[in-house]
PDB file of N, CA and C in Angstrom:
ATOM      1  N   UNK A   1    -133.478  42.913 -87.946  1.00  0.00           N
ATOM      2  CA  UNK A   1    -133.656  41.695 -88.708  1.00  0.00           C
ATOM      3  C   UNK A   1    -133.285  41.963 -90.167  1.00  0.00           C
ATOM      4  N   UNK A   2    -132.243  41.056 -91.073  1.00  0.00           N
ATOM      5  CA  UNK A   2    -132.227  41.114 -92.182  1.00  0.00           C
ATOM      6  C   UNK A   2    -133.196  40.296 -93.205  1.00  0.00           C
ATOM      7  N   UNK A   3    -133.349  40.498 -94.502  1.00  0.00           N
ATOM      8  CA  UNK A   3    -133.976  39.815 -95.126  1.00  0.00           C
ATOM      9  C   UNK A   3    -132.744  39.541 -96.719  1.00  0.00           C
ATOM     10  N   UNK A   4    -133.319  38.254 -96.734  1.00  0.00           N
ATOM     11  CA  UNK A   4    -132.498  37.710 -97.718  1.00  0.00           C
ATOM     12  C   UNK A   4    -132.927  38.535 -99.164  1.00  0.00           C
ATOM     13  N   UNK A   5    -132.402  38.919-100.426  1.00  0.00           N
ATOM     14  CA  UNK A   5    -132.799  39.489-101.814  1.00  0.00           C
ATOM     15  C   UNK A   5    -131.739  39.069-102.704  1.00  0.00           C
ATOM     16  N   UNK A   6    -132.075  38.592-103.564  1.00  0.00           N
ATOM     17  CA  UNK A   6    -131.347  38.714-104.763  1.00  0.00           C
ATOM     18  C   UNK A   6    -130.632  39.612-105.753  1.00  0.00           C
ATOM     19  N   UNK A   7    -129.562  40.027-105.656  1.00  0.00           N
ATOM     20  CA  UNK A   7    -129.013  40.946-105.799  1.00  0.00           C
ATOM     21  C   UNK A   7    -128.458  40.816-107.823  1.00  0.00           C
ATOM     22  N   UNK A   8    -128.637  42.055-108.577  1.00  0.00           N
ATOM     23  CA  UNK A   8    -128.015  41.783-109.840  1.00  0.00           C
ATOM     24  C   UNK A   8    -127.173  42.735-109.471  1.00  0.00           C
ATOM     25  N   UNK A   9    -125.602  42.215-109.873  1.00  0.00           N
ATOM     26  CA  UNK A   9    -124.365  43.129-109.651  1.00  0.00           C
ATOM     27  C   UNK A   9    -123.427  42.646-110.857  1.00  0.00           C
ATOM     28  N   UNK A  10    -122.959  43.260-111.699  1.00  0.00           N
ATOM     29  CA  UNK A  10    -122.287  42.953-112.998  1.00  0.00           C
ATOM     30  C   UNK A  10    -122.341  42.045-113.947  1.00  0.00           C
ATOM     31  N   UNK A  11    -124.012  41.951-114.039  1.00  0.00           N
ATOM     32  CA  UNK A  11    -124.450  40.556-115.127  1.00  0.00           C
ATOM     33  C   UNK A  11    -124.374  39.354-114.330  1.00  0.00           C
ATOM     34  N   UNK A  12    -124.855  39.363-112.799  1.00  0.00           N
ATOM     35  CA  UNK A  12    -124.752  38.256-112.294  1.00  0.00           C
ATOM     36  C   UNK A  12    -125.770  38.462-111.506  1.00  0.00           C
ATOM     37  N   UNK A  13    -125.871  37.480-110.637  1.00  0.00           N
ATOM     38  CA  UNK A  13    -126.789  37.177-109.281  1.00  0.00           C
ATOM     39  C   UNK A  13    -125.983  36.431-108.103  1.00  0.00           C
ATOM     40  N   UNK A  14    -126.918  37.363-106.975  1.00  0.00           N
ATOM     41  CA  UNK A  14    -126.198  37.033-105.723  1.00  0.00           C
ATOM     42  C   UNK A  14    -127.134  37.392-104.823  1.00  0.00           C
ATOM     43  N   UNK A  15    -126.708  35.700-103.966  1.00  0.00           N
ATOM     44  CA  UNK A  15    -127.356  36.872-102.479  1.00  0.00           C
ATOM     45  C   UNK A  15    -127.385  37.135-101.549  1.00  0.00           C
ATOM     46  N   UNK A  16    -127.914  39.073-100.995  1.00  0.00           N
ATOM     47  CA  UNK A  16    -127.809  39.558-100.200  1.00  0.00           C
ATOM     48  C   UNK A  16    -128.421  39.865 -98.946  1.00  0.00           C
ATOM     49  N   UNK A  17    -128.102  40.265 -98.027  1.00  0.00           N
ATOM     50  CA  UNK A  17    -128.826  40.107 -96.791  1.00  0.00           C
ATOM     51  C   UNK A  17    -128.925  41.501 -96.713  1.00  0.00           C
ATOM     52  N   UNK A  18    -129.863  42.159 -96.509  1.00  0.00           N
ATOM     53  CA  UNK A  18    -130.594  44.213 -96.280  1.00  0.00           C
ATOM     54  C   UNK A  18    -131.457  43.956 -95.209  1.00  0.00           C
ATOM     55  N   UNK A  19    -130.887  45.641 -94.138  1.00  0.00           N
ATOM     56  CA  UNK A  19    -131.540  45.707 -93.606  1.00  0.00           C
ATOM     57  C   UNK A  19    -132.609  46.615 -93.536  1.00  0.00           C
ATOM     58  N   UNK A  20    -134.026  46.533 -93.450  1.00  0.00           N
ATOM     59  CA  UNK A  20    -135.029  46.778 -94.275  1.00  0.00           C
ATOM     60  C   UNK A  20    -135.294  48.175 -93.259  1.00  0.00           C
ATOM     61  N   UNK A  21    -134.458  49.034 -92.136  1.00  0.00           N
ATOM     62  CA  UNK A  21    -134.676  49.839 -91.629  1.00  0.00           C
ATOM     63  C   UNK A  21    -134.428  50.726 -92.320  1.00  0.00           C
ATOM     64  N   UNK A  22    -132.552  50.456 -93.283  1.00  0.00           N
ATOM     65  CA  UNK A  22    -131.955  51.411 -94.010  1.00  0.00           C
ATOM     66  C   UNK A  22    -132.459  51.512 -95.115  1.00  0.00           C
ATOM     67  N   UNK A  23    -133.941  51.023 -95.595  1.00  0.00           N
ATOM     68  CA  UNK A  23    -134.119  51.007 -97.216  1.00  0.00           C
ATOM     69  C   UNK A  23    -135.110  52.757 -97.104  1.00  0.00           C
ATOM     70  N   UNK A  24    -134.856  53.548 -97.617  1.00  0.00           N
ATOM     71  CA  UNK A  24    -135.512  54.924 -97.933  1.00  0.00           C
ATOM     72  C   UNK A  24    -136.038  54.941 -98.923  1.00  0.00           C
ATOM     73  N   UNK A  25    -136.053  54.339 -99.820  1.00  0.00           N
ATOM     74  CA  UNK A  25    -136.573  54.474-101.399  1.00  0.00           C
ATOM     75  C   UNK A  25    -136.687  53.142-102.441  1.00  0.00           C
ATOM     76  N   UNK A  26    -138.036  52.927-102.291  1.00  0.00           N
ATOM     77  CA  UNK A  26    -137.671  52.106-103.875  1.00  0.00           C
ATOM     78  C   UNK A  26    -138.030  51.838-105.580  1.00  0.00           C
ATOM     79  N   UNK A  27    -137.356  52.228-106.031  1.00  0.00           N
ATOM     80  CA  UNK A  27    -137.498  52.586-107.403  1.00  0.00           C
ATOM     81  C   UNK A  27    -137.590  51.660-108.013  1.00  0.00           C
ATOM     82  N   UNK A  28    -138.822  51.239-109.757  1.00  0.00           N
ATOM     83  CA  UNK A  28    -138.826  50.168-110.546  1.00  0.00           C
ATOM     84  C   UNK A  28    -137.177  50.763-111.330  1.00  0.00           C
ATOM     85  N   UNK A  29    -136.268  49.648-111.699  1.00  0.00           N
ATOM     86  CA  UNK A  29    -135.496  49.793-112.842  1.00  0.00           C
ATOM     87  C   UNK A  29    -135.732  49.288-114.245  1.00  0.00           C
ATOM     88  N   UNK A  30    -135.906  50.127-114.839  1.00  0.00           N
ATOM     89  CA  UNK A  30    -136.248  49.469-116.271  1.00  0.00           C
ATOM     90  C   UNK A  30    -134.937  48.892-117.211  1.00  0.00           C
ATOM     91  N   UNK A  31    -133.945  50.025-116.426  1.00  0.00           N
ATOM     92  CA  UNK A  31    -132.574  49.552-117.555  1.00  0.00           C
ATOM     93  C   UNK A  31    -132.317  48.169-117.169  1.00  0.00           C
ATOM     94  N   UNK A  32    -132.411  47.530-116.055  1.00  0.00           N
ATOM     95  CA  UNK A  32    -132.032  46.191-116.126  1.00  0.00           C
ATOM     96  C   UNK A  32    -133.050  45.365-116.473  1.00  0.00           C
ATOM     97  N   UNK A  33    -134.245  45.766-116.361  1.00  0.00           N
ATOM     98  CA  UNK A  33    -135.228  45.153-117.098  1.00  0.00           C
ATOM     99  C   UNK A  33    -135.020  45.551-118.205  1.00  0.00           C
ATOM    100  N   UNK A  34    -134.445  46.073-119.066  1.00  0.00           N
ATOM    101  CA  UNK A  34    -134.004  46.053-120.355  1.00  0.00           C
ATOM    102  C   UNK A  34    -133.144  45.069-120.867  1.00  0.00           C
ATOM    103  N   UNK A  35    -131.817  45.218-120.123  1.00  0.00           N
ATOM    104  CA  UNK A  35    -131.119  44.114-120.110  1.00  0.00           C
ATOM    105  C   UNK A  35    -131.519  42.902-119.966  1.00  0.00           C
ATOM    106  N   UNK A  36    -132.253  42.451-119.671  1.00  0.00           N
ATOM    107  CA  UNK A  36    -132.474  41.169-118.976  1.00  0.00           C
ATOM    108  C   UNK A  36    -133.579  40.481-120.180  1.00  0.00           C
ATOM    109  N   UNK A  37    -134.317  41.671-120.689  1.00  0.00           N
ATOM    110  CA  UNK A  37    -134.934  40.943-122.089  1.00  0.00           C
ATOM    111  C   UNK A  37    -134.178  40.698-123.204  1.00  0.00           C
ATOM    112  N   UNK A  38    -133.238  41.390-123.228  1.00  0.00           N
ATOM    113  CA  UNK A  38    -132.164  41.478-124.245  1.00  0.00           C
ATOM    114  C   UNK A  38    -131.161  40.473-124.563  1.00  0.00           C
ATOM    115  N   UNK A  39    -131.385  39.332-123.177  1.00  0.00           N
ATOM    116  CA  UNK A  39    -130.319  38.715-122.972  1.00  0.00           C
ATOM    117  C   UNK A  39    -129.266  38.550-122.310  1.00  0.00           C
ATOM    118  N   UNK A  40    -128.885  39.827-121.832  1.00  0.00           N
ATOM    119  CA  UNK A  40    -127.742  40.184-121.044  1.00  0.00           C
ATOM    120  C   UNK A  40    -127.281  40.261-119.619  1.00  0.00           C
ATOM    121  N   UNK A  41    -127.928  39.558-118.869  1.00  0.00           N
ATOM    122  CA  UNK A  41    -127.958  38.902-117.531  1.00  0.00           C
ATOM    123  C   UNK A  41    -127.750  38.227-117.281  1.00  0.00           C
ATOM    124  N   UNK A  42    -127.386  37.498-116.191  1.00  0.00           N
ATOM    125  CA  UNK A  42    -127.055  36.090-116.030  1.00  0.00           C
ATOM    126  C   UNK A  42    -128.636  35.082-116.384  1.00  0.00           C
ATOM    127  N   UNK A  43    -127.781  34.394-116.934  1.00  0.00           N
ATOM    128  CA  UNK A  43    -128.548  33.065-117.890  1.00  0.00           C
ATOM    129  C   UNK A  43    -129.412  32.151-116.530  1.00  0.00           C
ATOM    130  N   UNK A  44    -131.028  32.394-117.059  1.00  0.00           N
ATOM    131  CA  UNK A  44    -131.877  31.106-116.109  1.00  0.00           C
ATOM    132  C   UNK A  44    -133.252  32.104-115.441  1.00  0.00           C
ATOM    133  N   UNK A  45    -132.845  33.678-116.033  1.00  0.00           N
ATOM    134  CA  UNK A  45    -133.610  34.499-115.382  1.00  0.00           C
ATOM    135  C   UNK A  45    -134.787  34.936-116.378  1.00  0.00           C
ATOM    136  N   UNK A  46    -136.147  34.367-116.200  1.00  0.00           N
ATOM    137  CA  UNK A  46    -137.029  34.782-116.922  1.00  0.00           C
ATOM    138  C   UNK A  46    -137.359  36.331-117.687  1.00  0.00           C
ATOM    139  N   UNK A  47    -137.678  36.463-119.006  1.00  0.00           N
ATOM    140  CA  UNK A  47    -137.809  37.726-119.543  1.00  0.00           C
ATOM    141  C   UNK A  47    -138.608  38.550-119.229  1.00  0.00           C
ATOM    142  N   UNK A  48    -139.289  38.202-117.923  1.00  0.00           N
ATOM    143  CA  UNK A  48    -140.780  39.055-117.653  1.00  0.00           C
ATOM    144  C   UNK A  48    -140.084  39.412-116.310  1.00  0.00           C
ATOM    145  N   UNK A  49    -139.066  38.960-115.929  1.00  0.00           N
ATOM    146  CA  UNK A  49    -138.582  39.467-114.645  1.00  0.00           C
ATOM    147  C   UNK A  49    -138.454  41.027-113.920  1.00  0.00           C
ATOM    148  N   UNK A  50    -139.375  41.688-113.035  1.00  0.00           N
ATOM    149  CA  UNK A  50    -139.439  42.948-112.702  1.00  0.00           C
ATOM    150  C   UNK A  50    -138.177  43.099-111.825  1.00  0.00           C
ATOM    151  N   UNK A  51    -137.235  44.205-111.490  1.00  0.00           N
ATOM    152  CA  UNK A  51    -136.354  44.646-111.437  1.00  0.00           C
ATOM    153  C   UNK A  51    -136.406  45.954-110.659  1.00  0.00           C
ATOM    154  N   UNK A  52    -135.651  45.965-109.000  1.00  0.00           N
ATOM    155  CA  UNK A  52    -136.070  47.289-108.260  1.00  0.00           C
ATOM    156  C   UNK A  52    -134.602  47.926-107.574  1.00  0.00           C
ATOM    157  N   UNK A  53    -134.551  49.414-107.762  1.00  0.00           N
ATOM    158  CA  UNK A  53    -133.265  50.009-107.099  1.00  0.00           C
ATOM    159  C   UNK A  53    -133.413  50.240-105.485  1.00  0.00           C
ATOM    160  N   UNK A  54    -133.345  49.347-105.024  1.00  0.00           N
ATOM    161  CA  UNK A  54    -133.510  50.451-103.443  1.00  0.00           C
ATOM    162  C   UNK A  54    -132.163  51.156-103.197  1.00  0.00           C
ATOM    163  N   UNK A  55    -132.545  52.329-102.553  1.00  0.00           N
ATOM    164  CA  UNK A  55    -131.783  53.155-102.232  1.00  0.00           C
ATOM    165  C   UNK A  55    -131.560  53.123-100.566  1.00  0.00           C
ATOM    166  N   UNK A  56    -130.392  52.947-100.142  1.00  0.00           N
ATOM    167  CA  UNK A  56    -129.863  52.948 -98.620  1.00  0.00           C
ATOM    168  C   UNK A  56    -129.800  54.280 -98.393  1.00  0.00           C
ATOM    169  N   UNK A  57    -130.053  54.316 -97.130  1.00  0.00           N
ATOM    170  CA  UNK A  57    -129.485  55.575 -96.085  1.00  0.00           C
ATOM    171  C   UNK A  57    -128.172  55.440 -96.064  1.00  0.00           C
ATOM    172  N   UNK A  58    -127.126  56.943 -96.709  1.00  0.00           N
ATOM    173  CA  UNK A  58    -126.050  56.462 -96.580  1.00  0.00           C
ATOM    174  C   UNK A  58    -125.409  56.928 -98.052  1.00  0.00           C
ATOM    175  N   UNK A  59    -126.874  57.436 -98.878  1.00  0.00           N
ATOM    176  CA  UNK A  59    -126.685  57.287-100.530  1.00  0.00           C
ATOM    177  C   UNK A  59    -125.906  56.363-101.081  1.00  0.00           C
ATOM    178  N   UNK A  60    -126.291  54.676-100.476  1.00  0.00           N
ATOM    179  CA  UNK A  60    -125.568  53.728-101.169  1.00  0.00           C
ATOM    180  C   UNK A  60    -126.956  52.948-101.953  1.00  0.00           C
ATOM    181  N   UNK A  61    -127.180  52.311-102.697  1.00  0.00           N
ATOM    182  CA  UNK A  61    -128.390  51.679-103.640  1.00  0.00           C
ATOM    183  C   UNK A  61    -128.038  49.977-103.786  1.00  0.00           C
ATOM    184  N   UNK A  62    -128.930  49.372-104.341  1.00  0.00           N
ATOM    185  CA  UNK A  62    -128.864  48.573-104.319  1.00  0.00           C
ATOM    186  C   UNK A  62    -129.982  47.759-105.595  1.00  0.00           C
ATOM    187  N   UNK A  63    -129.770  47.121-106.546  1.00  0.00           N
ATOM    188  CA  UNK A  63    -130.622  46.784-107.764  1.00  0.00           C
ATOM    189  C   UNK A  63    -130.996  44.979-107.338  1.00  0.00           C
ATOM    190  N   UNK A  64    -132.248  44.562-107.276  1.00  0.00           N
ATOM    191  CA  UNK A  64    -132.595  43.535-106.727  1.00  0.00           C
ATOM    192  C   UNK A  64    -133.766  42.895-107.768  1.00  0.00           C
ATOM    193  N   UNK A  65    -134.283  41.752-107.712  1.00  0.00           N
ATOM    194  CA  UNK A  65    -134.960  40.879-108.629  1.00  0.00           C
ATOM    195  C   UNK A  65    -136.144  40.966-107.403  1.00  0.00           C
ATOM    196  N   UNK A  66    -137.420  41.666-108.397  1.00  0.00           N
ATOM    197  CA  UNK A  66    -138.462  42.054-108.240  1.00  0.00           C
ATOM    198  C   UNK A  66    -139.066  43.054-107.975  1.00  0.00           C
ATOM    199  N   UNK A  67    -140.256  42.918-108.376  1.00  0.00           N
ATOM    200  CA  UNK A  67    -141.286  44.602-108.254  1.00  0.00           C
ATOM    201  C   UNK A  67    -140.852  45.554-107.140  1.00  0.00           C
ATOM    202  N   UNK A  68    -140.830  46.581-107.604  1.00  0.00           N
ATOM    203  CA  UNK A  68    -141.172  47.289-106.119  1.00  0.00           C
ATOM    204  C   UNK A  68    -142.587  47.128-105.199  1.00  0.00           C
ATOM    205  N   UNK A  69    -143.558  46.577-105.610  1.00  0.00           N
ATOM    206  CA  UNK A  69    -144.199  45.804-104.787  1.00  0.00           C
ATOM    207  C   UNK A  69    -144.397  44.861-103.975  1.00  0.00           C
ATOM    208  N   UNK A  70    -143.104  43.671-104.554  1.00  0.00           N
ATOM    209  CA  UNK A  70    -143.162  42.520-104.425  1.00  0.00           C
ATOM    210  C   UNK A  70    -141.471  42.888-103.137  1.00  0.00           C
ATOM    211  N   UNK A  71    -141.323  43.976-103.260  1.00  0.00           N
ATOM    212  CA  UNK A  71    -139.668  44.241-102.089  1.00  0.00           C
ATOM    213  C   UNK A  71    -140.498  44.785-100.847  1.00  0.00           C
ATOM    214  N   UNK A  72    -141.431  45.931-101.391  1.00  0.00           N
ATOM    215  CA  UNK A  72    -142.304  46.176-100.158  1.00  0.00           C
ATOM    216  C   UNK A  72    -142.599  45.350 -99.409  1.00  0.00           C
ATOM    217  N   UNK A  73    -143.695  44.537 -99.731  1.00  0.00           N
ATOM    218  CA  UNK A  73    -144.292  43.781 -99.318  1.00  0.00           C
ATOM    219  C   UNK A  73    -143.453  42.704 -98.196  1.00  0.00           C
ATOM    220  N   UNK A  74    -142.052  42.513 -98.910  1.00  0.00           N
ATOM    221  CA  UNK A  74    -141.118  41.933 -98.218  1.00  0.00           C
ATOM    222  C   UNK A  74    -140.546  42.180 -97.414  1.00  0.00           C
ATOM    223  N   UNK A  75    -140.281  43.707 -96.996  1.00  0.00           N
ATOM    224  CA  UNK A  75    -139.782  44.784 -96.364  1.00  0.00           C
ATOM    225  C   UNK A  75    -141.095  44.913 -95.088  1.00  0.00           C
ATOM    226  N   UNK A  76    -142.195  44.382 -95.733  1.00  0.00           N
ATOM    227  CA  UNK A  76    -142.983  45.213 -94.470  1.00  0.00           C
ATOM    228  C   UNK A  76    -143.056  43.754 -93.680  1.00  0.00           C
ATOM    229  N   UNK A  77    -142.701  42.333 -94.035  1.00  0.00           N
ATOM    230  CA  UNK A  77    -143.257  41.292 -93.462  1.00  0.00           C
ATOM    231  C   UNK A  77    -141.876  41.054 -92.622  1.00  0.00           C
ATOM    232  N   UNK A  78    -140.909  41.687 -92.493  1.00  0.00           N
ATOM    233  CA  UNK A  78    -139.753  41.993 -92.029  1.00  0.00           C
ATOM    234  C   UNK A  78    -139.968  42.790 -90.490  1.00  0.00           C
ATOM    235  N   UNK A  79    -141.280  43.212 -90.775  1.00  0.00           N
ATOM    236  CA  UNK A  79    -141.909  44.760 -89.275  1.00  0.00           C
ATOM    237  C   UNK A  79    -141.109  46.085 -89.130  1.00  0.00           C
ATOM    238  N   UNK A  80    -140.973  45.864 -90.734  1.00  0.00           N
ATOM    239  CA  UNK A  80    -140.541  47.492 -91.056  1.00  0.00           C
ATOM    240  C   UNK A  80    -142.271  47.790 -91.825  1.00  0.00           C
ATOM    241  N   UNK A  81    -142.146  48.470 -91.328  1.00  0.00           N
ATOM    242  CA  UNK A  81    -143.083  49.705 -92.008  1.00  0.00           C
ATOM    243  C   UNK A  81    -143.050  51.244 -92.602  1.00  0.00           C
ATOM    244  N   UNK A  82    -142.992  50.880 -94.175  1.00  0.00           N
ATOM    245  CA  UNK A  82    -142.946  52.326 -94.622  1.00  0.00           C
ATOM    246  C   UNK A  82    -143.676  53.221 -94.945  1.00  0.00           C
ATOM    247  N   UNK A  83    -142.852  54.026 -94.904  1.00  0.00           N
ATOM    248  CA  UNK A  83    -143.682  55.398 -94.490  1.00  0.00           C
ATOM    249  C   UNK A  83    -144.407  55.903 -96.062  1.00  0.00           C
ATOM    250  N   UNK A  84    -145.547  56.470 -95.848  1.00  0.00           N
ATOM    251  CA  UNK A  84    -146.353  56.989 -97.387  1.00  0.00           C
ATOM    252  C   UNK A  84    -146.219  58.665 -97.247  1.00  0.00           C
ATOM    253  N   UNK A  85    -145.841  58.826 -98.672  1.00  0.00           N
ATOM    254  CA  UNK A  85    -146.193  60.339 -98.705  1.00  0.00           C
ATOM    255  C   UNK A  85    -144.944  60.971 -99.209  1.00  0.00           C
TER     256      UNK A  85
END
């Protein structure tokens, strides 16, 4: 099963469909949460906006709009379940 995410890819937004088996890692990004207070994102996206890298199996990544809590959480309501530790 895929799940829909919002993807930031060269000062823009888009979106993508992940499949939440291949996600191994997910990291907060601050640099685009940097950007994104700064101005420098696509225009309409709130300044408090949290910002997460998941990383694919495959060493391919992926930078998406919201917490790494808020991808988990999304990831697990998907009936993936990740692993702790």
């Amino acid at each position: 099963m895929l799940i829909r995410l919002t993807e930031v890819k060269n000062n823009s937004l888009r979106e993508v469909f992940v499949n939440p088996e291949r996600v191994v890692m997910i990291l907060e990004d601050h640099r685009t949460k940097s950007l994104n207070e700064s101005g420098l994102l696509a225009e309409g996206l709130d300044k408090n906006h949290r910002f997460s890298r998941l990383v694919m199996d495959g060493n391919s990544d992926v930078i998406v709009v919201g917490s790494p809590a808020m991808i988990e959480e999304t990831l697990q309501r998907s009936g993936k379940q990740l692993l702790r530790g």
